[in-house]
C-alpha atoms as a PDB file:
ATOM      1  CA  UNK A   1     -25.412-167.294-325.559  1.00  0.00           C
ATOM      2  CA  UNK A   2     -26.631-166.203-322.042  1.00  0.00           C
ATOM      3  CA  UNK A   3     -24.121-167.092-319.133  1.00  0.00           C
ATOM      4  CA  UNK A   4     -25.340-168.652-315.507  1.00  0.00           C
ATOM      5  CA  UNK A   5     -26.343-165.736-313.041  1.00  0.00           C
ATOM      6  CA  UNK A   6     -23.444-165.663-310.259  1.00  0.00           C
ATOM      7  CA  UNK A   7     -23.783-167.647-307.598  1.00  0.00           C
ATOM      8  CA  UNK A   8     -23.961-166.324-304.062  1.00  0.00           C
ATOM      9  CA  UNK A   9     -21.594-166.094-301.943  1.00  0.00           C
ATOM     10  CA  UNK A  10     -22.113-169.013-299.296  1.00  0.00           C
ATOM     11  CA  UNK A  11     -22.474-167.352-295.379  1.00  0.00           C
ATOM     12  CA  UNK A  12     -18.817-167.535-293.520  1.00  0.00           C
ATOM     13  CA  UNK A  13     -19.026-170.560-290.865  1.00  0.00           C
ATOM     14  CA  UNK A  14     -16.200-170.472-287.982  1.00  0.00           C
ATOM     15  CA  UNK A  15     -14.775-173.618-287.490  1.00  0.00           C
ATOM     16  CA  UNK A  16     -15.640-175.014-283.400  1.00  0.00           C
ATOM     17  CA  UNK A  17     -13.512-174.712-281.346  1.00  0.00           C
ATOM     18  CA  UNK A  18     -12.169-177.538-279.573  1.00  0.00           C
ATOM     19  CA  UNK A  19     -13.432-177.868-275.717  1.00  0.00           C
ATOM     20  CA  UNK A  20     -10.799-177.619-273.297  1.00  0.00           C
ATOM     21  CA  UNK A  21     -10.048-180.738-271.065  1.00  0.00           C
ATOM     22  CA  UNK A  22     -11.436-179.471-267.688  1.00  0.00           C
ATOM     23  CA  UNK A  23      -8.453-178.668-265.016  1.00  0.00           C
ATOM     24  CA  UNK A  24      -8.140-181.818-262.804  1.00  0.00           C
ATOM     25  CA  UNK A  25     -10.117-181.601-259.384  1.00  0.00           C
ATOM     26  CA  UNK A  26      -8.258-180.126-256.342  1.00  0.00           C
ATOM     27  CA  UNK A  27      -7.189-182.390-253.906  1.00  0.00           C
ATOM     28  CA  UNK A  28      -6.772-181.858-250.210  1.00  0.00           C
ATOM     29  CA  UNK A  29      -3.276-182.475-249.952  1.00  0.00           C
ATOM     30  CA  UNK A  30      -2.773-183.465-246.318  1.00  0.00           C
ATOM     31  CA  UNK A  31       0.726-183.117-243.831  1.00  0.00           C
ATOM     32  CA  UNK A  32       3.557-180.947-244.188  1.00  0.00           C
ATOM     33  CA  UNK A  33       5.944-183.410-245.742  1.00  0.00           C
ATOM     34  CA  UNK A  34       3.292-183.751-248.565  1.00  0.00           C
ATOM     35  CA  UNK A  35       2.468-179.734-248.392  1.00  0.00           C
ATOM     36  CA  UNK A  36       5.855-178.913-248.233  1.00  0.00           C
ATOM     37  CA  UNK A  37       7.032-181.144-251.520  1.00  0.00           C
ATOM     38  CA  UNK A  38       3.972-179.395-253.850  1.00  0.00           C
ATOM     39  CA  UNK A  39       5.881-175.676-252.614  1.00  0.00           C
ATOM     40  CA  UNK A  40       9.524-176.811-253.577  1.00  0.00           C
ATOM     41  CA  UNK A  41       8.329-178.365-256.728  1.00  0.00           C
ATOM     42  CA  UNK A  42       5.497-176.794-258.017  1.00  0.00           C
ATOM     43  CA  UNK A  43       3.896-174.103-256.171  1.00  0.00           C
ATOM     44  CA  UNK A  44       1.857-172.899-258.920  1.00  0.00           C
ATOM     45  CA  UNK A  45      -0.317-175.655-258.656  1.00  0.00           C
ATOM     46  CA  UNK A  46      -1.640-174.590-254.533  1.00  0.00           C
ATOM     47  CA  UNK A  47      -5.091-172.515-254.702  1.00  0.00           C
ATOM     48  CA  UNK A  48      -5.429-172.149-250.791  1.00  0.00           C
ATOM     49  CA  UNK A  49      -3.692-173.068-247.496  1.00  0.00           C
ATOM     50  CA  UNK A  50      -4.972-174.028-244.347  1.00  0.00           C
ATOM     51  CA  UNK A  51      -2.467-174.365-240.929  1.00  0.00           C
ATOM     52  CA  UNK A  52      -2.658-174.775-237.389  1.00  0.00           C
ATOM     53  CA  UNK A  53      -0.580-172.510-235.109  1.00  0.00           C
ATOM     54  CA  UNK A  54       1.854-175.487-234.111  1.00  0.00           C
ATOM     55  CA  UNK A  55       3.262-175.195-237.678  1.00  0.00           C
ATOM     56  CA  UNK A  56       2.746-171.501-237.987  1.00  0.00           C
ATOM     57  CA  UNK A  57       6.799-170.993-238.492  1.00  0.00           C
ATOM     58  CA  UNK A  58       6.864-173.862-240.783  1.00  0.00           C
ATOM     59  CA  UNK A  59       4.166-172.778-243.568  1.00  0.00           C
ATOM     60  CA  UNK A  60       5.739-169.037-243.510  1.00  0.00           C
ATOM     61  CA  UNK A  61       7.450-169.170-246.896  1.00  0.00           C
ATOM     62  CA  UNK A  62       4.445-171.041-248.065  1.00  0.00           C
ATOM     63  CA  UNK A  63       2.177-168.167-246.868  1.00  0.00           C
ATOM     64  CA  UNK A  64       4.290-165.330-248.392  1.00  0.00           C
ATOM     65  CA  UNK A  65       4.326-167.211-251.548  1.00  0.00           C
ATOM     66  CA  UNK A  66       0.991-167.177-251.571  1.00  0.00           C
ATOM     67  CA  UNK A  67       0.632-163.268-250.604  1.00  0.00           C
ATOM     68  CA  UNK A  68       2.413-162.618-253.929  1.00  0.00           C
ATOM     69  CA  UNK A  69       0.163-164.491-255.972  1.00  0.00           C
ATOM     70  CA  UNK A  70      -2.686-163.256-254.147  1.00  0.00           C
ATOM     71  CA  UNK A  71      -4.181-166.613-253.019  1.00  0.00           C
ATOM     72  CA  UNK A  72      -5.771-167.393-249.552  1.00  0.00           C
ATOM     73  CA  UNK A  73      -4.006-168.977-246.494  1.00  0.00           C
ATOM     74  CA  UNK A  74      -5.791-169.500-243.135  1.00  0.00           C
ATOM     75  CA  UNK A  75      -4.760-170.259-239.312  1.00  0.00           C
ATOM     76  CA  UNK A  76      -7.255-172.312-238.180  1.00  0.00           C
ATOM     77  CA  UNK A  77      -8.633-174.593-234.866  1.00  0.00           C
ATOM     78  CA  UNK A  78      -8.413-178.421-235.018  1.00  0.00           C
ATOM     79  CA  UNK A  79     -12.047-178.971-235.463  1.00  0.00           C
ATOM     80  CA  UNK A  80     -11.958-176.421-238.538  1.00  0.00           C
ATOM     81  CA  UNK A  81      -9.010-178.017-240.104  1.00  0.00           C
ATOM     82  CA  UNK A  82     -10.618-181.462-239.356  1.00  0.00           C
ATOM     83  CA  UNK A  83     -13.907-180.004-241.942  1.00  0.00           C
ATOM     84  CA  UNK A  84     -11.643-178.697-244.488  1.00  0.00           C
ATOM     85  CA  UNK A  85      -9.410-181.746-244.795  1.00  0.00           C
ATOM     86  CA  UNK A  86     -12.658-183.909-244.841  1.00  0.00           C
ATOM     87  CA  UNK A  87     -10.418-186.190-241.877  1.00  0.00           C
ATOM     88  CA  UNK A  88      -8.873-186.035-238.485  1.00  0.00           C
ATOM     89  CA  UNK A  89      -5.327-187.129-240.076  1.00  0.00           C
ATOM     90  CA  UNK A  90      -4.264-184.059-241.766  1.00  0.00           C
ATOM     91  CA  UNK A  91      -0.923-183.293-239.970  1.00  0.00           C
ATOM     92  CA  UNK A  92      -1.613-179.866-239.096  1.00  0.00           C
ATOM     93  CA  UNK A  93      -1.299-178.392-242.313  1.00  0.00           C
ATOM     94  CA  UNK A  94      -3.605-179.131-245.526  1.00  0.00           C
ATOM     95  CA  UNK A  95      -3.109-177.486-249.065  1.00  0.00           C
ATOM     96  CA  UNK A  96      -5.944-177.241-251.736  1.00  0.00           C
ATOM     97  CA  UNK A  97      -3.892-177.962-254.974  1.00  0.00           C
ATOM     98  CA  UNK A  98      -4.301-179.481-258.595  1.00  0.00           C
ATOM     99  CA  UNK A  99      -2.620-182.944-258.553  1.00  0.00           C
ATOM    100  CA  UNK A 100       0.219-183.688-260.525  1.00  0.00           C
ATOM    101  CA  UNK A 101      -1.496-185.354-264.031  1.00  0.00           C
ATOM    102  CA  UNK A 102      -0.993-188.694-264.985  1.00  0.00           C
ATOM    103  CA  UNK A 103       0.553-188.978-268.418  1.00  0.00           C
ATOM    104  CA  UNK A 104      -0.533-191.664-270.873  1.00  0.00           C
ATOM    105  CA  UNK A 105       2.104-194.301-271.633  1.00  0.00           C
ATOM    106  CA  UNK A 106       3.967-194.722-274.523  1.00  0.00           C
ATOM    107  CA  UNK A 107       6.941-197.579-275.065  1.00  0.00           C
ATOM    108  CA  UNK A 108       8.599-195.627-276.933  1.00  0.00           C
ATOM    109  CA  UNK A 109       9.568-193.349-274.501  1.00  0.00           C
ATOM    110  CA  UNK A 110      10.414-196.254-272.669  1.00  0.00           C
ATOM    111  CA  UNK A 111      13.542-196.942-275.094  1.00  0.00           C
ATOM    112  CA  UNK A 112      15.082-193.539-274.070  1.00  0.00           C
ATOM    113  CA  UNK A 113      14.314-194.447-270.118  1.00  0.00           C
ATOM    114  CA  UNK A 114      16.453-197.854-270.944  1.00  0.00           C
ATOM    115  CA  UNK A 115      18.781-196.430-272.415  1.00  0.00           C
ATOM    116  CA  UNK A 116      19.692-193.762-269.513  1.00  0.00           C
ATOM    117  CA  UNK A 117      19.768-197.055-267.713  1.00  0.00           C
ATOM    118  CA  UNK A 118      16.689-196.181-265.757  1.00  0.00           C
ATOM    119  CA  UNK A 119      14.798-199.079-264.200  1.00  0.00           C
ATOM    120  CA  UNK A 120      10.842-198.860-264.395  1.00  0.00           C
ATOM    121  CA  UNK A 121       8.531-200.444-261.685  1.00  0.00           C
ATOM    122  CA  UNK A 122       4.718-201.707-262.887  1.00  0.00           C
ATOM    123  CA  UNK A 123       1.653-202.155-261.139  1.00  0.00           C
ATOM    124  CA  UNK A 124      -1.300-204.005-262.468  1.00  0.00           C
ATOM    125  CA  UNK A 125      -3.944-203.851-260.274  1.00  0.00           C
ATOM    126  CA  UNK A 126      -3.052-202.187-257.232  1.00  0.00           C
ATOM    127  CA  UNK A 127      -6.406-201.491-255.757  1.00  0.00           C
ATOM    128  CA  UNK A 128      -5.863-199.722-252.033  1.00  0.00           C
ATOM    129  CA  UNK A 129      -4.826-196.063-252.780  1.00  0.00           C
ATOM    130  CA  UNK A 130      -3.295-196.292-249.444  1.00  0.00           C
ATOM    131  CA  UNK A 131      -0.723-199.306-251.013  1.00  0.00           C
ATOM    132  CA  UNK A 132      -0.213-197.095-253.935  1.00  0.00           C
ATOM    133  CA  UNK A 133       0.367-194.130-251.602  1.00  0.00           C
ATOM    134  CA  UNK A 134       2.899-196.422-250.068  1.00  0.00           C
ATOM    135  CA  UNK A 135       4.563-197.642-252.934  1.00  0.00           C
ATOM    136  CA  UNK A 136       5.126-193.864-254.427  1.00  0.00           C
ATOM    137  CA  UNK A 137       6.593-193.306-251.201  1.00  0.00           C
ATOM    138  CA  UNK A 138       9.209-195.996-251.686  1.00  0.00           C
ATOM    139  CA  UNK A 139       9.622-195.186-255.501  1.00  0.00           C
ATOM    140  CA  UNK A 140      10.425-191.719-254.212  1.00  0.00           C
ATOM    141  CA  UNK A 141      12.703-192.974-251.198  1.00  0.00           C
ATOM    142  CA  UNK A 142      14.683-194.868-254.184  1.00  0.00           C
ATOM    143  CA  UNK A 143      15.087-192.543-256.322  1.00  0.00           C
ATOM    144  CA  UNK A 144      12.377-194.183-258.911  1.00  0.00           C
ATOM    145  CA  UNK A 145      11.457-191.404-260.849  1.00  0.00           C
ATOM    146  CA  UNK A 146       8.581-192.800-262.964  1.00  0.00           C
ATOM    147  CA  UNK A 147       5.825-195.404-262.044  1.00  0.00           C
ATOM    148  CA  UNK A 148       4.010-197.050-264.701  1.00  0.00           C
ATOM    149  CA  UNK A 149      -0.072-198.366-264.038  1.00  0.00           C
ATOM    150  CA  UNK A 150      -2.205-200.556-265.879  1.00  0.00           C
ATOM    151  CA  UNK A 151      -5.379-200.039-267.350  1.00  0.00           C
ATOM    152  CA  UNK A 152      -6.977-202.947-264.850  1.00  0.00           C
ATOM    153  CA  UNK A 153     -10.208-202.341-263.404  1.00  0.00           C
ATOM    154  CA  UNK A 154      -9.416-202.157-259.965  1.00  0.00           C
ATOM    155  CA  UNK A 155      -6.139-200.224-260.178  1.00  0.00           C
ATOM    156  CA  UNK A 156      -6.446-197.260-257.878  1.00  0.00           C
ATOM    157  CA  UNK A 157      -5.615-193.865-259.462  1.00  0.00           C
ATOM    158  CA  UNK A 158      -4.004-191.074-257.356  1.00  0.00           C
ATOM    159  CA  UNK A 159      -6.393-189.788-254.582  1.00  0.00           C
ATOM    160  CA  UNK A 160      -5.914-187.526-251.478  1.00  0.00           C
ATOM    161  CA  UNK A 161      -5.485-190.520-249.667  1.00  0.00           C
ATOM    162  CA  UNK A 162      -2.670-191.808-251.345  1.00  0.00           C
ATOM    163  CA  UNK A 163      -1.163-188.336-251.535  1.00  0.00           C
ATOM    164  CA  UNK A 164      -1.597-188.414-247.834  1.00  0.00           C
ATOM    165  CA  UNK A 165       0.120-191.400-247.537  1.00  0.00           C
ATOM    166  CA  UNK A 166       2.850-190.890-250.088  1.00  0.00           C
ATOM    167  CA  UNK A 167       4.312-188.161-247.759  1.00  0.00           C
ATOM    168  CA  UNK A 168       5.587-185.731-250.895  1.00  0.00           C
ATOM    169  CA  UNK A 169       6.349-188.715-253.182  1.00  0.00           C
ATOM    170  CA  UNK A 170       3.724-187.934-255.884  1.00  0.00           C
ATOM    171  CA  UNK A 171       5.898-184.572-256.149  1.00  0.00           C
ATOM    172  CA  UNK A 172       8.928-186.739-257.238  1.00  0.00           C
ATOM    173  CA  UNK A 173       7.451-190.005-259.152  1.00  0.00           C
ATOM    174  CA  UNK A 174       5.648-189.300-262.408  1.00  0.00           C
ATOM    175  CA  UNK A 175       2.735-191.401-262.683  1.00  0.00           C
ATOM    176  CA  UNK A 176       2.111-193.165-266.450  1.00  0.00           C
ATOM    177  CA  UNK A 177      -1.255-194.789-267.035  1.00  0.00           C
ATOM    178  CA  UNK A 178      -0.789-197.794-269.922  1.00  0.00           C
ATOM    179  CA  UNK A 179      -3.645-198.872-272.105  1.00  0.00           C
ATOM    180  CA  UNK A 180      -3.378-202.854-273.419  1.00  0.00           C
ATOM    181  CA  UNK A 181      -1.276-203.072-270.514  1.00  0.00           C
ATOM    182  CA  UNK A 182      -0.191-206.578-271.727  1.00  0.00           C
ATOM    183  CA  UNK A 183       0.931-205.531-275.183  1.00  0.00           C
ATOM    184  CA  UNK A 184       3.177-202.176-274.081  1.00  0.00           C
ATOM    185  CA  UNK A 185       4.851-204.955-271.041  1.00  0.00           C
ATOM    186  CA  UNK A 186       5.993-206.961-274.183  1.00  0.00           C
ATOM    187  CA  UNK A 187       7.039-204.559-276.068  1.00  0.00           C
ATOM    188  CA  UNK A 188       9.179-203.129-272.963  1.00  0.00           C
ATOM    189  CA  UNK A 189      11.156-206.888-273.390  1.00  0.00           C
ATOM    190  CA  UNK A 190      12.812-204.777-276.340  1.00  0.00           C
ATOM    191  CA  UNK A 191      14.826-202.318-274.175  1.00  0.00           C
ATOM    192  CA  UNK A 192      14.025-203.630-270.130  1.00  0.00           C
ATOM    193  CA  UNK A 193      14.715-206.990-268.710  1.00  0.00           C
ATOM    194  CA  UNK A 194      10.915-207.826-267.674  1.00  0.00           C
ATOM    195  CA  UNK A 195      10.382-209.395-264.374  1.00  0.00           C
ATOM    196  CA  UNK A 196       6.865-210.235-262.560  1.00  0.00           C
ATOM    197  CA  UNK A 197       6.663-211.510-259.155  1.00  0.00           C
ATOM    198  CA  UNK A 198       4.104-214.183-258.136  1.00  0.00           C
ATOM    199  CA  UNK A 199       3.542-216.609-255.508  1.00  0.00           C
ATOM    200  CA  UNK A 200       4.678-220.077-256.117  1.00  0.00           C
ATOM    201  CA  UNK A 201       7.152-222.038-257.920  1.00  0.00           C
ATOM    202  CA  UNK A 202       9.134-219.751-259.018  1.00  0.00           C
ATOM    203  CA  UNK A 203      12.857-218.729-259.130  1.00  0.00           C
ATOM    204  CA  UNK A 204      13.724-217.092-256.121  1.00  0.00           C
ATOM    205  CA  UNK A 205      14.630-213.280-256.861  1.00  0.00           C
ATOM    206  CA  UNK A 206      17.864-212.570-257.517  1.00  0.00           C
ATOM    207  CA  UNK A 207      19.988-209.753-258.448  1.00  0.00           C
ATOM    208  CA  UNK A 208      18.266-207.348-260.856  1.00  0.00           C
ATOM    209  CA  UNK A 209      21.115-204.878-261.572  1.00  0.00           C
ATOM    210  CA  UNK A 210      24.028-205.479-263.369  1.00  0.00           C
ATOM    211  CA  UNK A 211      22.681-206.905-266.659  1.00  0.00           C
ATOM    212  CA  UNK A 212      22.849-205.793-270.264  1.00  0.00           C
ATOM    213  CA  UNK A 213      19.400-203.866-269.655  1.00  0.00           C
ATOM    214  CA  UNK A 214      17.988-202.313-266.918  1.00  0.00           C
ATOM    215  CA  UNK A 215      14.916-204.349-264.735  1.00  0.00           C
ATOM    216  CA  UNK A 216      11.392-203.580-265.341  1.00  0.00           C
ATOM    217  CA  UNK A 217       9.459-205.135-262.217  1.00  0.00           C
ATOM    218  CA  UNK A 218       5.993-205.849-262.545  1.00  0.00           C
ATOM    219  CA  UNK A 219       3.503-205.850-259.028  1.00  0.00           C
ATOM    220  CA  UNK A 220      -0.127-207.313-259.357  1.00  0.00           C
ATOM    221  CA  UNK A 221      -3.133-207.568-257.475  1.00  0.00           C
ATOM    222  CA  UNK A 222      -3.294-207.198-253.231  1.00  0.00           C
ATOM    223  CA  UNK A 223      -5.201-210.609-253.603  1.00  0.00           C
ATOM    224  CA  UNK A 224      -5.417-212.211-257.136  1.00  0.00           C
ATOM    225  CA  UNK A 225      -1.568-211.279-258.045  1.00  0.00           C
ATOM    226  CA  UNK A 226      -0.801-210.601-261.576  1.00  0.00           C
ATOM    227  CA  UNK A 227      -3.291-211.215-264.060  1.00  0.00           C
ATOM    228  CA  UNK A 228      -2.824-214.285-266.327  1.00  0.00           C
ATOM    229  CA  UNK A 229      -2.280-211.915-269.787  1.00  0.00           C
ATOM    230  CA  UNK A 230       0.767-210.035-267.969  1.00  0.00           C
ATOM    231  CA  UNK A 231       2.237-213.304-267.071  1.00  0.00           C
ATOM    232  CA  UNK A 232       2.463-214.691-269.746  1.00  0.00           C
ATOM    233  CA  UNK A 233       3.547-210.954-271.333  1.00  0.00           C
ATOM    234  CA  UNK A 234       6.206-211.035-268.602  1.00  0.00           C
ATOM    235  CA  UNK A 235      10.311-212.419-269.697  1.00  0.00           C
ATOM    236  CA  UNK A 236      10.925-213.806-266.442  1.00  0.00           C
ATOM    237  CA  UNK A 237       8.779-214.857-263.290  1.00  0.00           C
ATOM    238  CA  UNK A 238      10.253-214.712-259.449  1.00  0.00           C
ATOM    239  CA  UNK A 239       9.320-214.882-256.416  1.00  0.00           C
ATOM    240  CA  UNK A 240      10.276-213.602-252.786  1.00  0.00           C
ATOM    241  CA  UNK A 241      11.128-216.771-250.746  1.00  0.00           C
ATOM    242  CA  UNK A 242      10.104-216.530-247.101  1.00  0.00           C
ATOM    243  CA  UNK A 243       9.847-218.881-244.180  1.00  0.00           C
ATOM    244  CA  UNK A 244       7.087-220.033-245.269  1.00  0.00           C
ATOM    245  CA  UNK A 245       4.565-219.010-242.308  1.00  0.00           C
ATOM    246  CA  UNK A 246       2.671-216.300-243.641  1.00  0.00           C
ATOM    247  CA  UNK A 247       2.002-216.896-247.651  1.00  0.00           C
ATOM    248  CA  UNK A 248       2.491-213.332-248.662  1.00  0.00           C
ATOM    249  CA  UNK A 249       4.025-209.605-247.963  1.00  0.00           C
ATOM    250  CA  UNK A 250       1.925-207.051-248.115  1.00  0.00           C
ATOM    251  CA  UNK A 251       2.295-205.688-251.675  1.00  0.00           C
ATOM    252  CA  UNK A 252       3.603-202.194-250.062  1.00  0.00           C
ATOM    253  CA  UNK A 253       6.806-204.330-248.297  1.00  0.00           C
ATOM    254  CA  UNK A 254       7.423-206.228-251.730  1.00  0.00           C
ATOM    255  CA  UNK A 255       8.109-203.174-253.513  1.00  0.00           C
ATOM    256  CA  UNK A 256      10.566-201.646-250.894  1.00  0.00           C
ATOM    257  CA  UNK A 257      12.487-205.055-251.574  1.00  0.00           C
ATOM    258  CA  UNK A 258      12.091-204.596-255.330  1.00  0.00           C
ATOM    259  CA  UNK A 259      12.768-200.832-255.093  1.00  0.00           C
ATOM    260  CA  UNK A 260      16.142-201.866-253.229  1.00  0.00           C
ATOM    261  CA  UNK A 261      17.156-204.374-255.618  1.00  0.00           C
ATOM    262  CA  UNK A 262      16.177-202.467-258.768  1.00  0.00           C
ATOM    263  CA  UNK A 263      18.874-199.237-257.720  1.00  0.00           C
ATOM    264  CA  UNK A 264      21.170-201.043-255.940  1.00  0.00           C
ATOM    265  CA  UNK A 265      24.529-200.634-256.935  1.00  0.00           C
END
């Protein structure tokens, strides 16, 4: 009885490899507030520097830094500096650097945050990057560590103009992007005492501290407010009563007031 010829050995394939995410952009990160922050807490991340001679002194620890890790750094005119910042309101002082990445959200982390007793501020649908500039600001200011955004189409993302308005807060406030934005704000209820703010006949806002769980404040849209899904995803509704001549704040001056009420003592 004849056994089967041997079969071939089959050619060696190499598994693919998986693509790397591309490194984020480079943003022009504009003023020496905002340059300054990326050097004390991440210098790593600046690729080149660009100064006028006004702040000369000021970017000289920045500049030797960069000598070590042999990366560029420039004195330049206004009208140069006004090119490389790609605007007229640079501050003096621009540095090329990766932003700071914005993590994905995930409640469960959220737990741990509650239980350090940390309150959490939301925004769902903050479109001006200049507002969210603002608002990181404040969240910085406050000593707000972490800033959660939704997944709403008109939510503005980090830009060089909200870095350049932020002032060094992106440095100091993590930014968390949530998917089903309604579903992970209900599931915060477990841990956070959820409050949104809209217009209307509401509760007035009152004291958020001092509770069995810490608050988690929820901001909507400049002009629509929150959308009707977070609402109703929200524990508790309130408002900021006025005088009543103007209809609104500006979405920036609400969130100092929350920011204030959510770390008072």
């Amino acid at each position: 009885m004849s056994s089967a010829p041997p079969r071939a050995p089959r050619p060696f394939q190499s598994r693919p490899t998986p693509a790397k995410a591309a490194p984020p952009k480079p943003f022009r990160i504009c003023g020496l507030p905002a340059v300054a922050a990326v050097f004390a807490r991440d210098p790593d991340r600046v690729q080149r520097l660009f100064y006028e001679e006004r702040h000369r002194q000021a970017v000289g620890p920045f500049c030797a830094r960069l000598a070590e890790a042999r990366k560029p750094y420039r004195l330049v005119e206004k009208e140069e500096l006004d090119r490389v910042a790609g605007t007229p309101l640079h501050g003096g002082v621009v540095a090329v650097a990766e932003p700071r990445q914005v993590l994905p959200f995930n409640p469960d982390w959220a737990k741990r945050w509650a239980a350090e007793g940390r309150p959490l501020l939301l925004l769902d649908g903050i479109g001006n990057p200049h507002n969210l500039g603002a608002i990181v600001r404040t969240a910085a200011f406050f000593g707000l560590d972490r800033l959660v955004i939704s997944d709403h189409p008109e939510q503005a993302q980090p830009s060089e103009s909200a870095y350049r308005v932020a002032e060094g807060g992106f440095e100091y406030v993590q930014i968390y992007r949530a998917d089903r934005f309604a579903t992970a704000v209900r599931r915060l209820a477990e841990s956070y005492r959820v409050v949104g703010t809209a217009l209307g006949g509401h509760p007035a806002l009152g004291r958020l501290t001092g509770g069995p769980k810490p608050p988690a404040v929820l901001l909507g849209n400049e002009e629509d407010g929150l959308p009707a899904e977070t609402l109703r995803a929200c524990a508790e509704l309130a408002t900021i009563p006025g005088a009543g001549q103007v209809q609104s704040l500006n979405v920036a001056a609400t969130a100092a007031i929350l920011a204030w009420e959510m770390t008072r003592p």
